[in-house]
N, C-alpha and C. Protein backbone atom coordinates (compact mmCIF):
# COMPACT_ATOMS: atom_id res chain seq x y z
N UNK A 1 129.59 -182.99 -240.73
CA UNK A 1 130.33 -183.49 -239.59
C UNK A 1 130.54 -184.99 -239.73
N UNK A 2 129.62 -185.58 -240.17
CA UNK A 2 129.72 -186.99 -240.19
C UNK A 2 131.04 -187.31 -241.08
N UNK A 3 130.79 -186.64 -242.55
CA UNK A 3 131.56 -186.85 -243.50
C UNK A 3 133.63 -186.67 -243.32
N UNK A 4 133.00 -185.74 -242.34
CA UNK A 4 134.51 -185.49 -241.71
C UNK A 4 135.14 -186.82 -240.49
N UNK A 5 134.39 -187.05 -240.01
CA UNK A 5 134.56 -188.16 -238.62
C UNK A 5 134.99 -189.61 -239.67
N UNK A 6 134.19 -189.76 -240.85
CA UNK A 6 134.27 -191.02 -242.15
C UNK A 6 135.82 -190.58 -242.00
N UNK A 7 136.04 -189.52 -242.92
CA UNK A 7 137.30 -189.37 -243.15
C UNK A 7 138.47 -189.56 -242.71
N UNK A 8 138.03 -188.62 -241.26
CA UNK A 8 139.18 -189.15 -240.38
C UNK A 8 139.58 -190.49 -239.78
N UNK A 9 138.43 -191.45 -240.24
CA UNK A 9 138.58 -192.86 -239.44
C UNK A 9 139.15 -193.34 -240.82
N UNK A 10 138.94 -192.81 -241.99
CA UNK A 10 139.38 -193.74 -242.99
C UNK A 10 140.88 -193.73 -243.03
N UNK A 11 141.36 -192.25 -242.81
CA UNK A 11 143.09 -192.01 -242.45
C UNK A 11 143.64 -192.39 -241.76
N UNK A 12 143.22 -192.53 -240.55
CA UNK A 12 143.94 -193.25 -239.30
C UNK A 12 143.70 -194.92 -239.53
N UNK A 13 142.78 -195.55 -240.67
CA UNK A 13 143.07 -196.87 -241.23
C UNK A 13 143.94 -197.62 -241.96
N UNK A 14 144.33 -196.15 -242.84
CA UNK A 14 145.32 -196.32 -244.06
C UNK A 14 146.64 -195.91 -243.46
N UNK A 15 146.64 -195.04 -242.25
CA UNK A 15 148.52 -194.68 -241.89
C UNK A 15 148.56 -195.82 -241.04
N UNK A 16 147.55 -196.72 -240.41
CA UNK A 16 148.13 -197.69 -239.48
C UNK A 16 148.35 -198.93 -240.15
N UNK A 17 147.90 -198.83 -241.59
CA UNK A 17 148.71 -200.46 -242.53
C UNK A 17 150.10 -199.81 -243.11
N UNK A 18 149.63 -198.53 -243.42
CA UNK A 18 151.29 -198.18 -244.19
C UNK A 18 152.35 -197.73 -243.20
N UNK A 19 152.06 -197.92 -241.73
CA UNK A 19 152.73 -197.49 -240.93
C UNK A 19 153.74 -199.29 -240.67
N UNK A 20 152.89 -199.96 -240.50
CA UNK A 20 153.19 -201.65 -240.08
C UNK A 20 153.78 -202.19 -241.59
N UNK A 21 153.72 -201.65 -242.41
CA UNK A 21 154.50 -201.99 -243.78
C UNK A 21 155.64 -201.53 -243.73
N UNK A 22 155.92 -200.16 -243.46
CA UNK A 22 157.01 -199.59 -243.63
C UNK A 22 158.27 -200.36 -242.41
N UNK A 23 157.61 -200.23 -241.22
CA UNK A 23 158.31 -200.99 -239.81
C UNK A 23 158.42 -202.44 -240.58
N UNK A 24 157.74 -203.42 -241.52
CA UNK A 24 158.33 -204.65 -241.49
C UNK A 24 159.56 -204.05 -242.96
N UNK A 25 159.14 -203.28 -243.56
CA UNK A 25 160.27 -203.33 -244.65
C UNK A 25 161.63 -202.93 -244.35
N UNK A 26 161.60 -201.51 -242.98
CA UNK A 26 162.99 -201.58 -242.20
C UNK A 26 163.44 -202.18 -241.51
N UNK A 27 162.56 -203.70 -241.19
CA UNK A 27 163.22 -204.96 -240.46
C UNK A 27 164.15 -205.84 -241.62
N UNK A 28 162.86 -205.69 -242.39
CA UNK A 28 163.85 -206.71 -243.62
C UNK A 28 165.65 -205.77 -244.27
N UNK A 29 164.81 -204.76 -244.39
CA UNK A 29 166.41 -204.43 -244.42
C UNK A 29 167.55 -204.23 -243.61
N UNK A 30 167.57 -203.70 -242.63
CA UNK A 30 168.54 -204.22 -241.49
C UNK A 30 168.77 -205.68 -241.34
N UNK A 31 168.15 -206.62 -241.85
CA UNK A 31 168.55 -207.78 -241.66
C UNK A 31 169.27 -208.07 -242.34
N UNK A 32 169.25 -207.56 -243.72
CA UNK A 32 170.09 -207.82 -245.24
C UNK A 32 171.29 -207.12 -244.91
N UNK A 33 171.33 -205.93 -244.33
CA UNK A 33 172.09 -204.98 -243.59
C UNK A 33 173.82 -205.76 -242.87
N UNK A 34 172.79 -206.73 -241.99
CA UNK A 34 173.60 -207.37 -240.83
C UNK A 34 173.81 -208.37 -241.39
N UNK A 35 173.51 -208.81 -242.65
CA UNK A 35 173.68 -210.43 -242.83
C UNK A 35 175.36 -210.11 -244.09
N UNK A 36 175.43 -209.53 -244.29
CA UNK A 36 176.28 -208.87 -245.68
C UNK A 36 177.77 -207.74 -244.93
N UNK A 37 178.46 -207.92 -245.77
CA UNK A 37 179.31 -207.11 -245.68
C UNK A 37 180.58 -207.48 -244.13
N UNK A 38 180.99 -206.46 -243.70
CA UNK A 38 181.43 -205.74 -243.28
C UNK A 38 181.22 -207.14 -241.61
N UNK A 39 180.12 -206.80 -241.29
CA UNK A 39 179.32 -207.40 -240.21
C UNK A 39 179.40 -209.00 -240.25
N UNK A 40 179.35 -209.50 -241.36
CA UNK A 40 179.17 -210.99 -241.66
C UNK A 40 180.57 -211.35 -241.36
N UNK A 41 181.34 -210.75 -241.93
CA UNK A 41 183.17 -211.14 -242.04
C UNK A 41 183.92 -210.80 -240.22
N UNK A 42 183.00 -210.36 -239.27
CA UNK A 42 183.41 -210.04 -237.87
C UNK A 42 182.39 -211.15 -237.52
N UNK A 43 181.92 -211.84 -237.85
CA UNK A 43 180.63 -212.72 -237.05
C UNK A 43 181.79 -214.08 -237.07
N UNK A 44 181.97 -214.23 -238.49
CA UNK A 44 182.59 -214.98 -238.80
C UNK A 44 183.64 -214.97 -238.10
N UNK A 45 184.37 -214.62 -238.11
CA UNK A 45 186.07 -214.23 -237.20
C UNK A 45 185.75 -214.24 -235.94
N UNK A 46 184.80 -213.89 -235.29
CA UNK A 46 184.41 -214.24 -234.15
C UNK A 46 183.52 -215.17 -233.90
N UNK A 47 183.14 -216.49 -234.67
CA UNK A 47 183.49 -217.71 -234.36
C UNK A 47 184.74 -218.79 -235.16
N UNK A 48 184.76 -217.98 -235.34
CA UNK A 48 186.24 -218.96 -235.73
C UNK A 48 187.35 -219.03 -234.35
N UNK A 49 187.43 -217.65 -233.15
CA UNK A 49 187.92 -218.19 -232.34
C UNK A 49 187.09 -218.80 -231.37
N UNK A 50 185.57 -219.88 -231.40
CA UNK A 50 185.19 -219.85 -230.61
C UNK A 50 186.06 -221.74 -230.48
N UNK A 51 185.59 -221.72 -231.93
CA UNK A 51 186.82 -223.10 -232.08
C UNK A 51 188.17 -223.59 -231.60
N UNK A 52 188.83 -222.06 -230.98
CA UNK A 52 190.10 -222.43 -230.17
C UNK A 52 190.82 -221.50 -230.20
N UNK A 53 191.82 -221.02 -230.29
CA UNK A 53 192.62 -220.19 -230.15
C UNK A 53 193.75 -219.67 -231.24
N UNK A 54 194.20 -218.69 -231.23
CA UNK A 54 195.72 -218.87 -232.57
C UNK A 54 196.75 -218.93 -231.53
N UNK A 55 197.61 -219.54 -232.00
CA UNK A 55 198.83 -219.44 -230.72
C UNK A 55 199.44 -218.07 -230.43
N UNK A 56 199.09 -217.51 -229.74
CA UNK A 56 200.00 -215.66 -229.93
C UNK A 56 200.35 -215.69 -228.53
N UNK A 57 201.45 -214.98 -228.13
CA UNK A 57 202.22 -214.49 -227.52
C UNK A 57 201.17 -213.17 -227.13
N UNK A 58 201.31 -212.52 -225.80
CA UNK A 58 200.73 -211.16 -225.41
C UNK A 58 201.50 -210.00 -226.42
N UNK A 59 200.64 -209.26 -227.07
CA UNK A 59 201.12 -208.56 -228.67
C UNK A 59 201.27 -208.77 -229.35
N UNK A 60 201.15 -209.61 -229.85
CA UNK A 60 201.35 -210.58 -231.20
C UNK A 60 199.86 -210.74 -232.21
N UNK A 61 200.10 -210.68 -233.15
CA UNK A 61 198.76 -210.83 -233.98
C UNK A 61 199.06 -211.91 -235.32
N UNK A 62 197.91 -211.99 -235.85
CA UNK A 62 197.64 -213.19 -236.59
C UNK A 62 196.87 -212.96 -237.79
N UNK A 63 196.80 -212.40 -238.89
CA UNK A 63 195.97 -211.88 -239.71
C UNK A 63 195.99 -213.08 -240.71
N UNK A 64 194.35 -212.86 -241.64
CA UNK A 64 194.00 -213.75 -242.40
C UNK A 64 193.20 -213.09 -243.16
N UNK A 65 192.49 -214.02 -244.60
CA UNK A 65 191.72 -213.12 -245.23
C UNK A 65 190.11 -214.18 -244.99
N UNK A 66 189.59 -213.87 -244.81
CA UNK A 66 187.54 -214.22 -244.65
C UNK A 66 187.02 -213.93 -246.15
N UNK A 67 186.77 -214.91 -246.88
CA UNK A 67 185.76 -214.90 -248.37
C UNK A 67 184.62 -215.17 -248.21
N UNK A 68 183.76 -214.24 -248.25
CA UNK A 68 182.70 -214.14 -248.66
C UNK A 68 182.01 -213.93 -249.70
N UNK A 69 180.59 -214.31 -250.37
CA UNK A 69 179.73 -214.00 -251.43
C UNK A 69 180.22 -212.00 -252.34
N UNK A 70 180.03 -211.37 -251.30
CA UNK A 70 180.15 -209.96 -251.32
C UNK A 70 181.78 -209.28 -251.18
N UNK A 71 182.47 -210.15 -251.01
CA UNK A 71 184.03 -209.82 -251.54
C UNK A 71 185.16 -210.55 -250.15
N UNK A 72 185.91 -209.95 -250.34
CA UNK A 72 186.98 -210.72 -249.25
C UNK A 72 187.47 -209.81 -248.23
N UNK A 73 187.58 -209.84 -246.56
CA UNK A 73 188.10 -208.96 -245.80
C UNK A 73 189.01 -209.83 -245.16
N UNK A 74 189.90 -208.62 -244.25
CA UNK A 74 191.17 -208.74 -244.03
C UNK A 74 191.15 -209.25 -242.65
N UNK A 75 190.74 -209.98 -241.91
CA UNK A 75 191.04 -209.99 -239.94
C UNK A 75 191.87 -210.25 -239.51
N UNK A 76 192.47 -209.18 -238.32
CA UNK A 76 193.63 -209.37 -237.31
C UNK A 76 192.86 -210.01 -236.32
N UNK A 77 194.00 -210.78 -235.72
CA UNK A 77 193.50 -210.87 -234.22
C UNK A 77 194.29 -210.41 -233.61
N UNK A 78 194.58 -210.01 -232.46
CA UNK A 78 195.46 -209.94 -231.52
C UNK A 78 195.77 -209.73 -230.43
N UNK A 79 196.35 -210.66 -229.72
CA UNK A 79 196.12 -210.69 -228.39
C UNK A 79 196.55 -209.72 -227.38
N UNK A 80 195.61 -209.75 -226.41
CA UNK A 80 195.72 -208.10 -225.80
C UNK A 80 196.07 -208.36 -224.54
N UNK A 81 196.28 -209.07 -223.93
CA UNK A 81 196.51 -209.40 -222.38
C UNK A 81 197.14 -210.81 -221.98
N UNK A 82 197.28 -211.30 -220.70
CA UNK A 82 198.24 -212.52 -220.80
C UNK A 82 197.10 -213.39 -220.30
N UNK A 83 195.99 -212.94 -219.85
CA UNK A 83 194.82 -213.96 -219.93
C UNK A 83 194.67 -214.69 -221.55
N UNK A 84 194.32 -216.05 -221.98
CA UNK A 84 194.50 -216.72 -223.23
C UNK A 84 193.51 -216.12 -223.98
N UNK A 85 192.55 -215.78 -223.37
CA UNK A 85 191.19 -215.41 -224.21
C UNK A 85 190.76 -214.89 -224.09
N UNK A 86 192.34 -213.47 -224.36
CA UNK A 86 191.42 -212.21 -224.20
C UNK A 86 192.09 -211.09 -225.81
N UNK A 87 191.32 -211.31 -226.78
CA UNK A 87 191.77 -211.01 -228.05
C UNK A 87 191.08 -209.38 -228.30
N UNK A 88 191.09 -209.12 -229.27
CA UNK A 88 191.30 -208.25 -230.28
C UNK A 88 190.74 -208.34 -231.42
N UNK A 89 189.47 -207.86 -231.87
CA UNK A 89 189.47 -208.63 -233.58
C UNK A 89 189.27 -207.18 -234.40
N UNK A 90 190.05 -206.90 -235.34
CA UNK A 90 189.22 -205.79 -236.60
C UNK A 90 189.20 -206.75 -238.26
N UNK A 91 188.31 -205.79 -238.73
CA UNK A 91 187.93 -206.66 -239.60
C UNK A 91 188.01 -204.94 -240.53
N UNK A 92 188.69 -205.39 -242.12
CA UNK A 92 188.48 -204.70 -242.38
C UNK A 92 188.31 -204.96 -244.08
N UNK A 93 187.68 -204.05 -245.38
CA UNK A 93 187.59 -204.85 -246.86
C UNK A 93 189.06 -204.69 -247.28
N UNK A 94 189.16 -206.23 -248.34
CA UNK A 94 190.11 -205.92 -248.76
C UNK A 94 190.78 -205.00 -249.94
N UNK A 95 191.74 -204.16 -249.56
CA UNK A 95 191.97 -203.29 -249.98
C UNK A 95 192.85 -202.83 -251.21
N UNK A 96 194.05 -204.05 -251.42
CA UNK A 96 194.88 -204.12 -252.74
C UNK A 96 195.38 -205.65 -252.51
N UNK A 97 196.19 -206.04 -253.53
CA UNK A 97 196.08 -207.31 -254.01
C UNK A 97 197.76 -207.45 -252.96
N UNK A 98 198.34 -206.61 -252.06
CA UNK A 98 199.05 -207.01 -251.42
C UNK A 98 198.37 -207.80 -250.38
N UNK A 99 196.75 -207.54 -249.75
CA UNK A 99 196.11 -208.62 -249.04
C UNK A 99 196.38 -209.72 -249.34
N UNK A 100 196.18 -210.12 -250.55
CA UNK A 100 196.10 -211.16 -250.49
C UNK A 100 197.51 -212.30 -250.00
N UNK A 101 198.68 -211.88 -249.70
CA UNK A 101 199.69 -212.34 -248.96
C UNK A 101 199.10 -213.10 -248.01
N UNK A 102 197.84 -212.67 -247.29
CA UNK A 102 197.32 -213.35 -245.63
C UNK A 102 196.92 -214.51 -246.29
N UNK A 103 196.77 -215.72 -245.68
CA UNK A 103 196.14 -216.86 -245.87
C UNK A 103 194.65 -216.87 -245.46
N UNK A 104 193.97 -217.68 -246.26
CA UNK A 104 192.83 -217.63 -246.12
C UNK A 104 192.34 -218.21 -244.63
N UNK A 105 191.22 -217.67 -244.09
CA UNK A 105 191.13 -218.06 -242.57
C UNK A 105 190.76 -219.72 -242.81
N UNK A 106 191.47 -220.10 -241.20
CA UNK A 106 191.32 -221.75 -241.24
C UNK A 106 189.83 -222.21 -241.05
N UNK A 107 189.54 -223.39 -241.11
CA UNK A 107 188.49 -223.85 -240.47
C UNK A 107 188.30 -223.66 -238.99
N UNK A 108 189.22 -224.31 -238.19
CA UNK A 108 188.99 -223.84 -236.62
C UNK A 108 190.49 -223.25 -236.42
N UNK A 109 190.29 -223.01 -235.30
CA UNK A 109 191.90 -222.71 -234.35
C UNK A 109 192.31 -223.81 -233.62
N UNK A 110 191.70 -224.68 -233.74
CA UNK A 110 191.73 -226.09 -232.67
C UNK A 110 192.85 -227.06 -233.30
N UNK A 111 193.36 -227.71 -232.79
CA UNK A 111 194.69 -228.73 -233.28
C UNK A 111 193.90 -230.05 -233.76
């Protein structure tokens, strides 16, 4: 009995470090997750309008290309209502070398 009670305290020692290992290693990756790709190129585009605005008309859009480390995506903006700052953003990878027509996104939107 004893040998069994050892045991069981020794298991419930070893799943509660490999339990707190595993939880920090799916932090670190979701972070790598969110920092890359897809996610980085909408972070980005959404501060780039925090800098100001594109001039658009209600329906009107504004596309550009976002370079990043991990490749280049495509963002529209476009404005969705006749309030000034009320946009639209998709973000999407770029897809054939007709992208590259968009200009590369500005530094700000600000004059």
């Amino acid at each position: 009995m004893v040998f069994l009670i050892l045991a069981m305290l020794l298991w419930m020692a070893v799943h509660r470090q490999t339990a707190g290992h595993l939880r920090a290693e799916k932090a670190c990756r979701l972070r790598l997750e969110n920092s890359t790709g897809p996610r980085r190129a909408a972070a980005t585009a959404l501060s780039l309008l925090e800098t100001g605005e594109p001039a658009l008309a209600p329906g009107e859009w504004y596309r550009c290309r976002v370079l990043l480390a991990d490749g280049a995506y495509v963002v529209t903006y476009t404005r969705t209502g006749t309030d000034p700052l009320t946009y639209s953003v998709h973000v999407r990878p770029r897809t054939s070398a007709f992208d590259d027509i968009w200009p590369v996104a500005p530094e700000t939107f600000g004059s």
